[in-house]
N, C-alpha and C. Protein backbone atom coordinates (compact mmCIF):
# COMPACT_ATOMS: atom_id res chain seq x y z
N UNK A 1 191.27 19.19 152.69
CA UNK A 1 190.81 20.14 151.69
C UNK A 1 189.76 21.09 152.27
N UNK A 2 188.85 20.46 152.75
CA UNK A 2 187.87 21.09 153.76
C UNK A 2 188.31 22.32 154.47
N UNK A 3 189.72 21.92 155.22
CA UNK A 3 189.94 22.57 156.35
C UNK A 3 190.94 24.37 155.89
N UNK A 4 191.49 23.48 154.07
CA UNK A 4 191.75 24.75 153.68
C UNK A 4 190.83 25.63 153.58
N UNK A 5 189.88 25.60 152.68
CA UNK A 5 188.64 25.78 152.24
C UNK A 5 188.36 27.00 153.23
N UNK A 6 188.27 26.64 154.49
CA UNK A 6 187.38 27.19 155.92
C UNK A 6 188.43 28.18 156.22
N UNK A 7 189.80 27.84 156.06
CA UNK A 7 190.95 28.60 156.36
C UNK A 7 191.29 30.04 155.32
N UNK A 8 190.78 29.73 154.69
CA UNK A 8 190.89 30.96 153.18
C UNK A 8 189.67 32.02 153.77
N UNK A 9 189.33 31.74 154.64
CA UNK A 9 187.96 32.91 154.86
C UNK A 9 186.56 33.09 154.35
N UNK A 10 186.09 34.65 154.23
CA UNK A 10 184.54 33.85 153.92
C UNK A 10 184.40 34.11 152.56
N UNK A 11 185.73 35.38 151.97
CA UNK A 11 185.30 35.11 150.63
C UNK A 11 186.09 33.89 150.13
N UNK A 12 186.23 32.62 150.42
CA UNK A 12 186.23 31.38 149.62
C UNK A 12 184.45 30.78 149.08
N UNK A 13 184.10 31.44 149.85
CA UNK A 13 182.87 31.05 149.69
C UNK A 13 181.95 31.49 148.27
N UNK A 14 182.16 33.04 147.71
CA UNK A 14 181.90 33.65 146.43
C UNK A 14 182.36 32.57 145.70
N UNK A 15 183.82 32.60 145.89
CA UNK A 15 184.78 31.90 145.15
C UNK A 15 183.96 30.56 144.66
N UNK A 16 183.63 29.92 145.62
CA UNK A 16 183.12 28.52 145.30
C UNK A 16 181.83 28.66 144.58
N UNK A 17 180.75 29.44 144.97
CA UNK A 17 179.74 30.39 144.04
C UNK A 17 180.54 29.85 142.56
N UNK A 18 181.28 30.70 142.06
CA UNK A 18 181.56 31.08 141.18
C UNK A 18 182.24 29.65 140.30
N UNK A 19 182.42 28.78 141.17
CA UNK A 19 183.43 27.34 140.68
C UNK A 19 181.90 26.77 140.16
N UNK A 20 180.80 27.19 141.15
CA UNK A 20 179.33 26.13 140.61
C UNK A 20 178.64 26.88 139.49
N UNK A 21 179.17 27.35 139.41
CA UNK A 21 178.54 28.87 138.30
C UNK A 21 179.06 28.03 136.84
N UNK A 22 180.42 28.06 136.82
CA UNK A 22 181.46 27.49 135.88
C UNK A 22 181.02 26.49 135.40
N UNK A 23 180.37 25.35 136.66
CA UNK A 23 180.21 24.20 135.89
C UNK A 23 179.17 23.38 135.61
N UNK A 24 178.01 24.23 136.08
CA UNK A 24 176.88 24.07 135.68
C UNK A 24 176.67 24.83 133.93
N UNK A 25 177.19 26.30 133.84
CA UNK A 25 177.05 26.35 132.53
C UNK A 25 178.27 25.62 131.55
N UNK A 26 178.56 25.35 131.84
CA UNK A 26 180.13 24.42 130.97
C UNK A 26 178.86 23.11 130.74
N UNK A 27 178.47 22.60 131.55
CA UNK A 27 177.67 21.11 131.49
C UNK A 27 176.61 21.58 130.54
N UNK A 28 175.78 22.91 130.98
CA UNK A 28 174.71 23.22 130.02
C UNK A 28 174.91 23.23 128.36
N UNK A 29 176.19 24.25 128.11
CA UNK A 29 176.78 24.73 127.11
C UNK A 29 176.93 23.29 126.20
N UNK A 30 177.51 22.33 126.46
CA UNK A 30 178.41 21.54 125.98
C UNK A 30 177.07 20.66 125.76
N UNK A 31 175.89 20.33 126.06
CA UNK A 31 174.53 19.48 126.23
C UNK A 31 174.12 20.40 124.92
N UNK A 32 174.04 21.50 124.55
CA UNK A 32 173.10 22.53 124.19
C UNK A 32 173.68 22.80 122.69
N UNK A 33 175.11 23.04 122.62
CA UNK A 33 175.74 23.50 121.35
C UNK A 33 176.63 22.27 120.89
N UNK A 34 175.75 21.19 120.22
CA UNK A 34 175.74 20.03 119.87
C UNK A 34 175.81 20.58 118.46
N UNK A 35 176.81 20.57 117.33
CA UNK A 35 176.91 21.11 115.93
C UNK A 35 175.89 19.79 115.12
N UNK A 36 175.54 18.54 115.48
CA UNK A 36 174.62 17.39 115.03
C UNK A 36 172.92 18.11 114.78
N UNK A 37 173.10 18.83 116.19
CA UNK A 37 171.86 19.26 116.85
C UNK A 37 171.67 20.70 116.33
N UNK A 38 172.12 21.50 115.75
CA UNK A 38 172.27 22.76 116.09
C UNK A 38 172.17 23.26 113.97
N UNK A 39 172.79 22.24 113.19
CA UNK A 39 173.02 22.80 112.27
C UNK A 39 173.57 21.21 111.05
N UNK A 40 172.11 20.10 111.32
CA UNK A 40 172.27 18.67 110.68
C UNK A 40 172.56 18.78 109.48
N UNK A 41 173.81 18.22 109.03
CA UNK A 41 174.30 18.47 107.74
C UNK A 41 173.62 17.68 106.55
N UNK A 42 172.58 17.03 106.92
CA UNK A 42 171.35 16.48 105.97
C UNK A 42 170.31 17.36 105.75
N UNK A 43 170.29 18.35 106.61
CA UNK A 43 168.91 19.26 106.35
C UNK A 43 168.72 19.88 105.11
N UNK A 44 169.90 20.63 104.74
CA UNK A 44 169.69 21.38 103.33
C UNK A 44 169.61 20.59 102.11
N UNK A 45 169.95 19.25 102.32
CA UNK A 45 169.39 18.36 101.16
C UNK A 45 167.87 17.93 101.31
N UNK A 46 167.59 17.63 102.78
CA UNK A 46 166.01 17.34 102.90
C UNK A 46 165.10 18.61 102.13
N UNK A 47 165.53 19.71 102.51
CA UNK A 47 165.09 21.12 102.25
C UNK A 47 164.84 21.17 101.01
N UNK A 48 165.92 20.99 100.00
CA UNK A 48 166.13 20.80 98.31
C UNK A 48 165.52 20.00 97.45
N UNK A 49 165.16 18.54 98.26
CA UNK A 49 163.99 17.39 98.05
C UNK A 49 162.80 17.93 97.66
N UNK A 50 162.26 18.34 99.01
CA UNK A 50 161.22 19.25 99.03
C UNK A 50 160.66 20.11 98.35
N UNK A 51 161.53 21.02 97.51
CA UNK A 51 161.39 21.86 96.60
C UNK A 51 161.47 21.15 95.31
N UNK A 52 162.19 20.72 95.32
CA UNK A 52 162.56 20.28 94.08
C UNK A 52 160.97 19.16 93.57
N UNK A 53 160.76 18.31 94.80
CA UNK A 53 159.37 17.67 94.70
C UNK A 53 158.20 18.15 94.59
N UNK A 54 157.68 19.65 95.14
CA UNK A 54 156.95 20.44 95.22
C UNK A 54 156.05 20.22 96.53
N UNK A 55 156.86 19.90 97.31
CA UNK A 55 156.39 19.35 98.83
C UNK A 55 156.60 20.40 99.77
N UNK A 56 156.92 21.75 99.41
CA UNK A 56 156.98 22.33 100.31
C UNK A 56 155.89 23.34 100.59
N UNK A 57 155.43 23.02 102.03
CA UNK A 57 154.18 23.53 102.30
C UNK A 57 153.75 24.28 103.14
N UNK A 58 153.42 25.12 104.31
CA UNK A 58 153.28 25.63 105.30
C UNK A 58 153.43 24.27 106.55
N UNK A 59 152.92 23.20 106.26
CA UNK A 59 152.91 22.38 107.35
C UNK A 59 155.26 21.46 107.40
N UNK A 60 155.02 21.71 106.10
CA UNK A 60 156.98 21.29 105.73
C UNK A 60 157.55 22.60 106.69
N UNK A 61 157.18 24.11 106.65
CA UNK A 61 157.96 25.10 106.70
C UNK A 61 157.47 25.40 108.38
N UNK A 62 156.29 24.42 108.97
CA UNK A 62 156.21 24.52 110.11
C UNK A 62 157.48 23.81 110.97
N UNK A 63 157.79 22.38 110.22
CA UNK A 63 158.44 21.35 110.56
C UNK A 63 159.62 22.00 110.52
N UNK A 64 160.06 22.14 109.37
CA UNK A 64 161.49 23.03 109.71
C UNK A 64 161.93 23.93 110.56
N UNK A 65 161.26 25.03 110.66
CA UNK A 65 161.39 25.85 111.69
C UNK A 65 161.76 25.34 113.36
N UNK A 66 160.92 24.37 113.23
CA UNK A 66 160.98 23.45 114.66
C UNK A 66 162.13 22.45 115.07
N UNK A 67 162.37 22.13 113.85
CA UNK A 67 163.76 21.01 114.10
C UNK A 67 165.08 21.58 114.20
N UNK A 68 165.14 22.53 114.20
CA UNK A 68 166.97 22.89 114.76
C UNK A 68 166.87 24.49 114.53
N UNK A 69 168.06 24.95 114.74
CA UNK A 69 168.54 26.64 114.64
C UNK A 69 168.18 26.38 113.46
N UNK A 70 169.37 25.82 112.74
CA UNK A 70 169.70 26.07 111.10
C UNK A 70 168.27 26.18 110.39
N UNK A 71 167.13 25.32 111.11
CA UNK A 71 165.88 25.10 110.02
C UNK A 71 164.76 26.43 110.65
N UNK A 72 165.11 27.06 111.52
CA UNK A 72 164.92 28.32 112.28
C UNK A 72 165.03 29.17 111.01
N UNK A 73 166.40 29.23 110.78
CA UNK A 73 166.64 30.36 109.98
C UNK A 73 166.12 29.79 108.01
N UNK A 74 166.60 28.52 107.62
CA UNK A 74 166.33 28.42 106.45
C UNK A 74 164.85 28.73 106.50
N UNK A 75 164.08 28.13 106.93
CA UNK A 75 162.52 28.36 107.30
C UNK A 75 162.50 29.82 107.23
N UNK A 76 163.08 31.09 107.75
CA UNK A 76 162.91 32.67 107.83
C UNK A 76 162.83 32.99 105.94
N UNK A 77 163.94 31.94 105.43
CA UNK A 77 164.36 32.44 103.64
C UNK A 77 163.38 31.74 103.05
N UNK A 78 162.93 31.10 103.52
CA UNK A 78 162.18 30.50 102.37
C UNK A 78 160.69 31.09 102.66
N UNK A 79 160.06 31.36 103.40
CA UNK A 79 159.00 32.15 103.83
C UNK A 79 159.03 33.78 102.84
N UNK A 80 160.21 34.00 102.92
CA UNK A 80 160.06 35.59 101.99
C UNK A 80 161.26 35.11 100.70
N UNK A 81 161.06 33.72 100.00
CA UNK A 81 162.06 33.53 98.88
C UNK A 81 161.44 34.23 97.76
N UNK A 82 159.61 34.54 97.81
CA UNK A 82 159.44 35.19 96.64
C UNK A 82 159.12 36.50 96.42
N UNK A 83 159.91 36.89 97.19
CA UNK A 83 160.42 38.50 97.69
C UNK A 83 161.63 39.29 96.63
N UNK A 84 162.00 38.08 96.35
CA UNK A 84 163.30 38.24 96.02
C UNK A 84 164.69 37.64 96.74
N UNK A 85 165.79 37.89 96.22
CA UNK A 85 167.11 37.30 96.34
C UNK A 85 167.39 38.54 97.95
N UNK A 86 167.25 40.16 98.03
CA UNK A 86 167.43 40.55 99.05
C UNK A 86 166.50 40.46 100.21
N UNK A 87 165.76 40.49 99.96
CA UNK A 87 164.36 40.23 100.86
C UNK A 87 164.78 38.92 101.80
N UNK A 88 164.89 37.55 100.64
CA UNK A 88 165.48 36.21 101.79
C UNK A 88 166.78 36.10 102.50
N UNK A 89 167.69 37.58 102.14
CA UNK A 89 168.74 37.27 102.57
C UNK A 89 168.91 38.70 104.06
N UNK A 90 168.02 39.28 103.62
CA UNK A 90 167.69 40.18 105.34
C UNK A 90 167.39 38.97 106.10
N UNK A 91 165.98 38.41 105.59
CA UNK A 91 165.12 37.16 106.88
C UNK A 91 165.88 36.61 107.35
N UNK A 92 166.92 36.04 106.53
CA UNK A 92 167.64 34.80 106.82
C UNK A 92 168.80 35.51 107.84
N UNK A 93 169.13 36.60 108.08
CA UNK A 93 170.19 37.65 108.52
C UNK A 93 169.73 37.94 109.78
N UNK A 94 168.54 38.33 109.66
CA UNK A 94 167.63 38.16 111.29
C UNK A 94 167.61 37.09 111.61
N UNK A 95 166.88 35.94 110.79
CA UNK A 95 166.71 34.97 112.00
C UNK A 95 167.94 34.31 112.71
N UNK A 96 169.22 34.07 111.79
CA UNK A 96 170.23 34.22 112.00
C UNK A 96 170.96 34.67 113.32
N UNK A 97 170.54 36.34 113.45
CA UNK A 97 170.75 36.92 114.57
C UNK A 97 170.31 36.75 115.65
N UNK A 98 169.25 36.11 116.04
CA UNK A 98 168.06 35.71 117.03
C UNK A 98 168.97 34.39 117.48
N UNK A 99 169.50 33.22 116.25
CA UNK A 99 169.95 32.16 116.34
C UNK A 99 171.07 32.57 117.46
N UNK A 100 172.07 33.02 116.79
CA UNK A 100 173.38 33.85 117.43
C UNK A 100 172.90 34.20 118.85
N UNK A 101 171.99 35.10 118.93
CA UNK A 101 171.82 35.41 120.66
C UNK A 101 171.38 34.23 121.36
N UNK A 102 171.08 33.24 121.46
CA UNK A 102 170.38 32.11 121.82
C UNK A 102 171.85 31.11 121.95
N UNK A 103 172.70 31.14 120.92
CA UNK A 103 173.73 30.28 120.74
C UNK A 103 174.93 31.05 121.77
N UNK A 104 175.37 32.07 122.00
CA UNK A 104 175.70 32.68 122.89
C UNK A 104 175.17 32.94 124.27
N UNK A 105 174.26 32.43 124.62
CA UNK A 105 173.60 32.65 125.77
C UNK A 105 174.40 31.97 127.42
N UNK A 106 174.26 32.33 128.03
CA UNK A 106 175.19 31.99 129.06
C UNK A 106 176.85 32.21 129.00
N UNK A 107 177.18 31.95 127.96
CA UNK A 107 178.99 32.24 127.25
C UNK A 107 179.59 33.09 128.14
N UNK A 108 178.94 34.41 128.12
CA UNK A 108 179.54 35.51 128.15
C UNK A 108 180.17 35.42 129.74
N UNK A 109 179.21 34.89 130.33
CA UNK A 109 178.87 34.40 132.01
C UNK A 109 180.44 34.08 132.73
N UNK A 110 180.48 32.95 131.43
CA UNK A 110 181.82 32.01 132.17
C UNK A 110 183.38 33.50 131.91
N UNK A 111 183.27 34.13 130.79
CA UNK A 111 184.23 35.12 130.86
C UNK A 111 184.16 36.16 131.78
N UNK A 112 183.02 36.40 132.32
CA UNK A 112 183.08 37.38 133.68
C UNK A 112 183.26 36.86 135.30
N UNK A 113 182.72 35.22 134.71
CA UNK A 113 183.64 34.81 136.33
C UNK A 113 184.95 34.57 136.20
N UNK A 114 185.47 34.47 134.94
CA UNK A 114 187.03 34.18 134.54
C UNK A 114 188.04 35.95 135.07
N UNK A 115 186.98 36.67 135.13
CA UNK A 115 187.86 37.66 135.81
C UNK A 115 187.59 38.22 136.61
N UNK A 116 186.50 38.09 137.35
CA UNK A 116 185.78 38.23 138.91
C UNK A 116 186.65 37.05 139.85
N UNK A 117 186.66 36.04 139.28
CA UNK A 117 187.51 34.64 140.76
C UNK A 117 188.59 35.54 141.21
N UNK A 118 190.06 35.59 139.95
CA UNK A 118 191.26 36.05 140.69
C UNK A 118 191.11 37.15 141.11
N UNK A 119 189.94 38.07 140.83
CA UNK A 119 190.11 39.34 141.96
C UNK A 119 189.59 39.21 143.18
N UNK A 120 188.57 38.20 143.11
CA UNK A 120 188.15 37.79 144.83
C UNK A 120 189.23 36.97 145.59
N UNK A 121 190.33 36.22 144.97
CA UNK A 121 190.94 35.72 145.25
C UNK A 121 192.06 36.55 146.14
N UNK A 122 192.33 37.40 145.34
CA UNK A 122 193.27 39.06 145.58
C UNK A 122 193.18 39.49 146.66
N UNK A 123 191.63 40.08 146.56
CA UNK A 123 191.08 40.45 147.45
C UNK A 123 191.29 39.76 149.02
N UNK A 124 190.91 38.49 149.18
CA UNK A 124 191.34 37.88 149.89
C UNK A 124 192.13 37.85 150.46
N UNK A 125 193.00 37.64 149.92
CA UNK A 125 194.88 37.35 150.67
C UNK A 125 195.37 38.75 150.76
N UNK A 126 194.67 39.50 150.08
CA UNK A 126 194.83 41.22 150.76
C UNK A 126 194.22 41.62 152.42
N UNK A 127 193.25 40.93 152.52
CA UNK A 127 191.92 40.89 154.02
C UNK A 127 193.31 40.43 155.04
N UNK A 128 193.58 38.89 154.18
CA UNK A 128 194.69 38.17 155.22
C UNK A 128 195.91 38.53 155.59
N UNK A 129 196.42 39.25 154.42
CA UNK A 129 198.15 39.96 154.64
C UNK A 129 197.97 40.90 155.87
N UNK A 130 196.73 42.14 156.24
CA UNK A 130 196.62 42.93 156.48
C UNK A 130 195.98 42.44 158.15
N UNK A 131 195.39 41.12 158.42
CA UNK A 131 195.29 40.41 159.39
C UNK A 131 196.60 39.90 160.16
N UNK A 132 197.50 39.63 159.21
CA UNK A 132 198.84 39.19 159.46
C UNK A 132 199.61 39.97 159.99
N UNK A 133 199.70 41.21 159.55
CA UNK A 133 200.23 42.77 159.96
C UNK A 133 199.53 43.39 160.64
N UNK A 134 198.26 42.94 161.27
CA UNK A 134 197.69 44.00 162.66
C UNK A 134 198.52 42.89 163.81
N UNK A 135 198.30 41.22 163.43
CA UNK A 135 198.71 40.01 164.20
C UNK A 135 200.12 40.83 164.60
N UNK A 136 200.69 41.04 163.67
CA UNK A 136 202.81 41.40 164.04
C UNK A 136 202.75 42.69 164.86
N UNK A 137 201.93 43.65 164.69
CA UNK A 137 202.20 44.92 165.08
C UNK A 137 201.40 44.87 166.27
N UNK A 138 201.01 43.64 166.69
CA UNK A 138 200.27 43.81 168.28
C UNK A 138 201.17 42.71 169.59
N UNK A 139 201.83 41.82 168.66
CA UNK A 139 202.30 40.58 169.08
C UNK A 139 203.97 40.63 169.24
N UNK A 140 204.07 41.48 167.80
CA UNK A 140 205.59 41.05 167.36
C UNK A 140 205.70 40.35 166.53
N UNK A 141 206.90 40.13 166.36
CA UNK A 141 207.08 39.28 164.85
C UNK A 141 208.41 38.24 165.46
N UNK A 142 207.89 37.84 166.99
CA UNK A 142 208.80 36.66 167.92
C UNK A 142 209.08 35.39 166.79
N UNK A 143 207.80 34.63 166.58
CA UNK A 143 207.70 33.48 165.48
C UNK A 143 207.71 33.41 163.75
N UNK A 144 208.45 33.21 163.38
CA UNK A 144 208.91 33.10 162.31
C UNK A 144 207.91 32.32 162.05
N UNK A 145 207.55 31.13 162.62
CA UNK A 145 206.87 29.96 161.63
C UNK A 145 205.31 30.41 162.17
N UNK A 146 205.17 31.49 162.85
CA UNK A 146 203.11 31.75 162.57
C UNK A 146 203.37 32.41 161.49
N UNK A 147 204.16 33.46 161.42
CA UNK A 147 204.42 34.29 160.65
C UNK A 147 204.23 33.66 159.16
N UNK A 148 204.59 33.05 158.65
CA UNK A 148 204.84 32.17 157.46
C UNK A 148 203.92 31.53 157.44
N UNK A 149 202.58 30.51 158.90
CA UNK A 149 201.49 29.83 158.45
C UNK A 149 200.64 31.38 158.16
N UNK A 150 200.57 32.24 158.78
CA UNK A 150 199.81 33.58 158.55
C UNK A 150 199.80 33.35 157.01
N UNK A 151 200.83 33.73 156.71
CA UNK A 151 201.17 34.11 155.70
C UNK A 151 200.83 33.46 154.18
N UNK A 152 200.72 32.09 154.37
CA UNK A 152 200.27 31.06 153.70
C UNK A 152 198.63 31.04 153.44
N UNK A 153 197.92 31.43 154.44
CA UNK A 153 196.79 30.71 154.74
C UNK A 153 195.99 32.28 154.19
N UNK A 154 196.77 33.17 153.91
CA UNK A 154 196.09 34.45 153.30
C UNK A 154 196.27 34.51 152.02
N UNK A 155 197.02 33.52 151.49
CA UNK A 155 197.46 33.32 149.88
C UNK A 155 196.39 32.20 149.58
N UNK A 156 195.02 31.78 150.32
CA UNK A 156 194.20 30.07 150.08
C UNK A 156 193.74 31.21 149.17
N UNK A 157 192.87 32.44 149.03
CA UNK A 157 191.82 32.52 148.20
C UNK A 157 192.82 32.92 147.00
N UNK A 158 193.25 33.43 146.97
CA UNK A 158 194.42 33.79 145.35
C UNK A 158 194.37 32.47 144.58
N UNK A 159 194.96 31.21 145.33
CA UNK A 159 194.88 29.78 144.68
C UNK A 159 193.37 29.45 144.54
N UNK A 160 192.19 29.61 145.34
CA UNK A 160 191.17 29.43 144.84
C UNK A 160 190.55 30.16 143.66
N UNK A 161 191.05 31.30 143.58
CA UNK A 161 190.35 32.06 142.62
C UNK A 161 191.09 31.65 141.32
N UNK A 162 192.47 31.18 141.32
CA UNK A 162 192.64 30.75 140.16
C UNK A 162 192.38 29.90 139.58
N UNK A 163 192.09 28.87 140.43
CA UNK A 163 191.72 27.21 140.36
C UNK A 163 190.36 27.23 139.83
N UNK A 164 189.36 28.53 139.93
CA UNK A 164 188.39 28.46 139.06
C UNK A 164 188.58 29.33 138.14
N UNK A 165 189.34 30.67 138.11
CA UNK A 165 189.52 31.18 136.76
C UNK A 165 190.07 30.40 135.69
N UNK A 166 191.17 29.36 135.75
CA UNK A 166 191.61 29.36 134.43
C UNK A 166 190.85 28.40 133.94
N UNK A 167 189.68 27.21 134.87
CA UNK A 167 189.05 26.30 133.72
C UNK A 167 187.62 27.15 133.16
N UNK A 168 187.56 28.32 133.69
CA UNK A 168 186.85 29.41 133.59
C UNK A 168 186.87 30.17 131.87
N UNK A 169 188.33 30.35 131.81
CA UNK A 169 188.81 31.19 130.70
C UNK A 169 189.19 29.84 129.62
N UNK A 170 189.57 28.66 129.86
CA UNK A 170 189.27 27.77 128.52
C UNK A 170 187.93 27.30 128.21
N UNK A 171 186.70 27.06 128.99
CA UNK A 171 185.71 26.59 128.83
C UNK A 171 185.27 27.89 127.85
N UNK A 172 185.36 29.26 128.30
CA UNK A 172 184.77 30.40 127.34
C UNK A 172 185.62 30.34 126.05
N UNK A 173 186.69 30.10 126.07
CA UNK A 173 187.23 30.09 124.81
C UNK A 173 186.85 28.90 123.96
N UNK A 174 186.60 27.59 124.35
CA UNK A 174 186.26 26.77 123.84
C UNK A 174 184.79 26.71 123.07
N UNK A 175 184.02 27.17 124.20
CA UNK A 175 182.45 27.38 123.66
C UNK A 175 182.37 28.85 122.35
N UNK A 176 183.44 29.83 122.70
CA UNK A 176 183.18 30.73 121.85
C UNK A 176 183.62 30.55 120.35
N UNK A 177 184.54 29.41 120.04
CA UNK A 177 184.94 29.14 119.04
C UNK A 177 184.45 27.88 118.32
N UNK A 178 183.56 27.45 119.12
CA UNK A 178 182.37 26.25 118.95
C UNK A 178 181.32 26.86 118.07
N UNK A 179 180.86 28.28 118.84
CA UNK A 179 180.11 28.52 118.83
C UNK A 179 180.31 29.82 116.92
N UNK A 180 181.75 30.18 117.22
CA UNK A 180 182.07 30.24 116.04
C UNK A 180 181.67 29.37 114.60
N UNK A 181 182.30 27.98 114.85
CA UNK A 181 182.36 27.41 113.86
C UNK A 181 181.06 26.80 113.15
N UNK A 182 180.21 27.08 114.39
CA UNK A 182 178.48 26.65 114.23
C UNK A 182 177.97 27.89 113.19
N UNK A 183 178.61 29.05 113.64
CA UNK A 183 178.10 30.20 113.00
C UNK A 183 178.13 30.04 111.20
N UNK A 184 179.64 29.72 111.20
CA UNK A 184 179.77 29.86 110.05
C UNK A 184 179.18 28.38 109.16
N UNK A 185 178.99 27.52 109.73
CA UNK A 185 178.15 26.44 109.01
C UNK A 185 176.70 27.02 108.32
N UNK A 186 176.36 27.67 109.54
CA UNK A 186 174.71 27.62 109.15
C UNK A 186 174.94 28.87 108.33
N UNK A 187 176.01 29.95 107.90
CA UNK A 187 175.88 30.73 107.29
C UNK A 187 176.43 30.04 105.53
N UNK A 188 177.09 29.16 105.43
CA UNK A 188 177.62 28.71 104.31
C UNK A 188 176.23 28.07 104.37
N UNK A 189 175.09 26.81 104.83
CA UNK A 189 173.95 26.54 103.87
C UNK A 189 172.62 27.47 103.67
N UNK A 190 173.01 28.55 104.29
CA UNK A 190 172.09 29.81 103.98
C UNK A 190 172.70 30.06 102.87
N UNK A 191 173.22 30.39 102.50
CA UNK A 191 174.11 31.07 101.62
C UNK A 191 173.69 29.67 100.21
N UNK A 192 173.97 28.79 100.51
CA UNK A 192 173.90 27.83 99.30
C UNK A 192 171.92 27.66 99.15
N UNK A 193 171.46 27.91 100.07
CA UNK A 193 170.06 27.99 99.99
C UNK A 193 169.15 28.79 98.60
N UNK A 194 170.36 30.41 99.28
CA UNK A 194 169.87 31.52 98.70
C UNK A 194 169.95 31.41 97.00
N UNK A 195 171.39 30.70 96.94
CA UNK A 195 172.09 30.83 95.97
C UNK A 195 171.36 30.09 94.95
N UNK A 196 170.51 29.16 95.30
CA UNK A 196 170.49 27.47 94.79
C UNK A 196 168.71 28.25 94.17
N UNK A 197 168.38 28.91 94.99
CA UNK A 197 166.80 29.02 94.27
C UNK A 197 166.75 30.33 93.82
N UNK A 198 167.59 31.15 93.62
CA UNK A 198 167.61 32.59 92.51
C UNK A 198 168.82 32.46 91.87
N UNK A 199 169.12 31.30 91.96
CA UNK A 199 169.56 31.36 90.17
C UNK A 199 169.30 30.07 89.45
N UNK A 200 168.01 29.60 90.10
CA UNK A 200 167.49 28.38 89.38
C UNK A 200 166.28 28.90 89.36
N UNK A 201 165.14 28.61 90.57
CA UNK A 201 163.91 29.03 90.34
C UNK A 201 163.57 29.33 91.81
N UNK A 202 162.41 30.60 91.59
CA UNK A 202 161.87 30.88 93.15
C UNK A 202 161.18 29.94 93.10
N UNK A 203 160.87 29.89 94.64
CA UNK A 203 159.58 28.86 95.06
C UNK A 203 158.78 29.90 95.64
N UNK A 204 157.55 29.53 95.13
CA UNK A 204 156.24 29.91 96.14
C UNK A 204 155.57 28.88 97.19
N UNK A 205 156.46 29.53 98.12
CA UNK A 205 156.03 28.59 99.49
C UNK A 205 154.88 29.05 99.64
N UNK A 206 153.87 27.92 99.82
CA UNK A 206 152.67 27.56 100.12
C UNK A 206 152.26 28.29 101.49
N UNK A 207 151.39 29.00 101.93
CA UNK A 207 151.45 29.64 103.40
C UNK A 207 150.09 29.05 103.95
N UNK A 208 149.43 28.73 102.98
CA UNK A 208 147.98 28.36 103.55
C UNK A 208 147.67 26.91 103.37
């Protein structure tokens, strides 16, 4: 494997760049956008306790904020809930958005090495074809079988570049539709947040 590796030239080497690139953020991604972690489907009842108990306080709305995205953003609505019904639903829309850039972070990464590999790969066995054809046009084209290892050994980076593009292009698709379905969680208990205390009762969160 080694000896292919060395045989593909020096851009195998980007190439492999780009394989550690893949799977260091794939390992990060998958550690990081934990839907347990990211958006605890007990929170908006802890949240509702709270209110409903009259426990919610600057030191509660510190705590929230701190324990996950989702309590990131409920924490933004409930800070301006006695603003009104539009007022908590901008905050909650920003913090939201802040959430989103943070939850996307690195993503984008794995889709630009998903189409940077097979062109270094290309590239490659383009360097080698064209090595192969100065080789014939100085030598001849006597041997059939260099001709054909030539020929082979200028096609290593094309197979390398794919061998990291395509776990390249499912890992981004996977995280982006992860990262989807996270979205729309924390937007359905925003949404039941908003819903749940203007058309029952505001709270005056405590700030001091």
């Amino acid at each position: 494997m080694f000896e292919i590796f060395l045989a593909g030239g020096i851009l195998m080497w980007p190439i492999l760049v780009c394989s550690l690139i893949v799977i260091a953020i794939s390992a990060e991604r998958y550690w990081t956008l934990n839907p347990a972690k990211i958006a605890p489907k007990t929170l908006l009842a802890q949240v509702w306790s709270w209110i409903k108990n009259n426990q919610l306080d600057a030191t509660k709305l510190r705590e929230l904020k701190q324990s996950s995205p989702l309590g990131q953003i409920l924490a933004a609505g409930l800070s301006n809930s006695k603003h009104g019904r539009e007022v908590m639903k901008d905050s909650v829309q920003e913090a939201a958005s802040q959430v989103i850039h943070e939850l996307e972070r690195y993503v984008s990464v794995l889709g630009t090495v998903a189409n940077i590999a097979p062109l270094l790969g290309l590239l490659g066995t383009v360097l080698g074809m064209i090595e192969v054809f100065n080789a014939i046009m100085m030598q001849g084209s006597g041997s059939t079988g260099a001709l054909a290892g030539g020929i082979s050994v200028a096609l290593y980076t094309t197979v390398g570049g794919l061998v990291v593009a395509i776990p390249a292009t499912i890992s981004h698709k996977f995280f982006q539709r992860r990262i989807d379905s996270i979205v729309v969680t924390m937007e359905e208990e925003a949404i039941k947040l908003v819903d749940a205390l203007h058309s029952d009762r505001r709270v005056d969160v405590k700030l001091v």
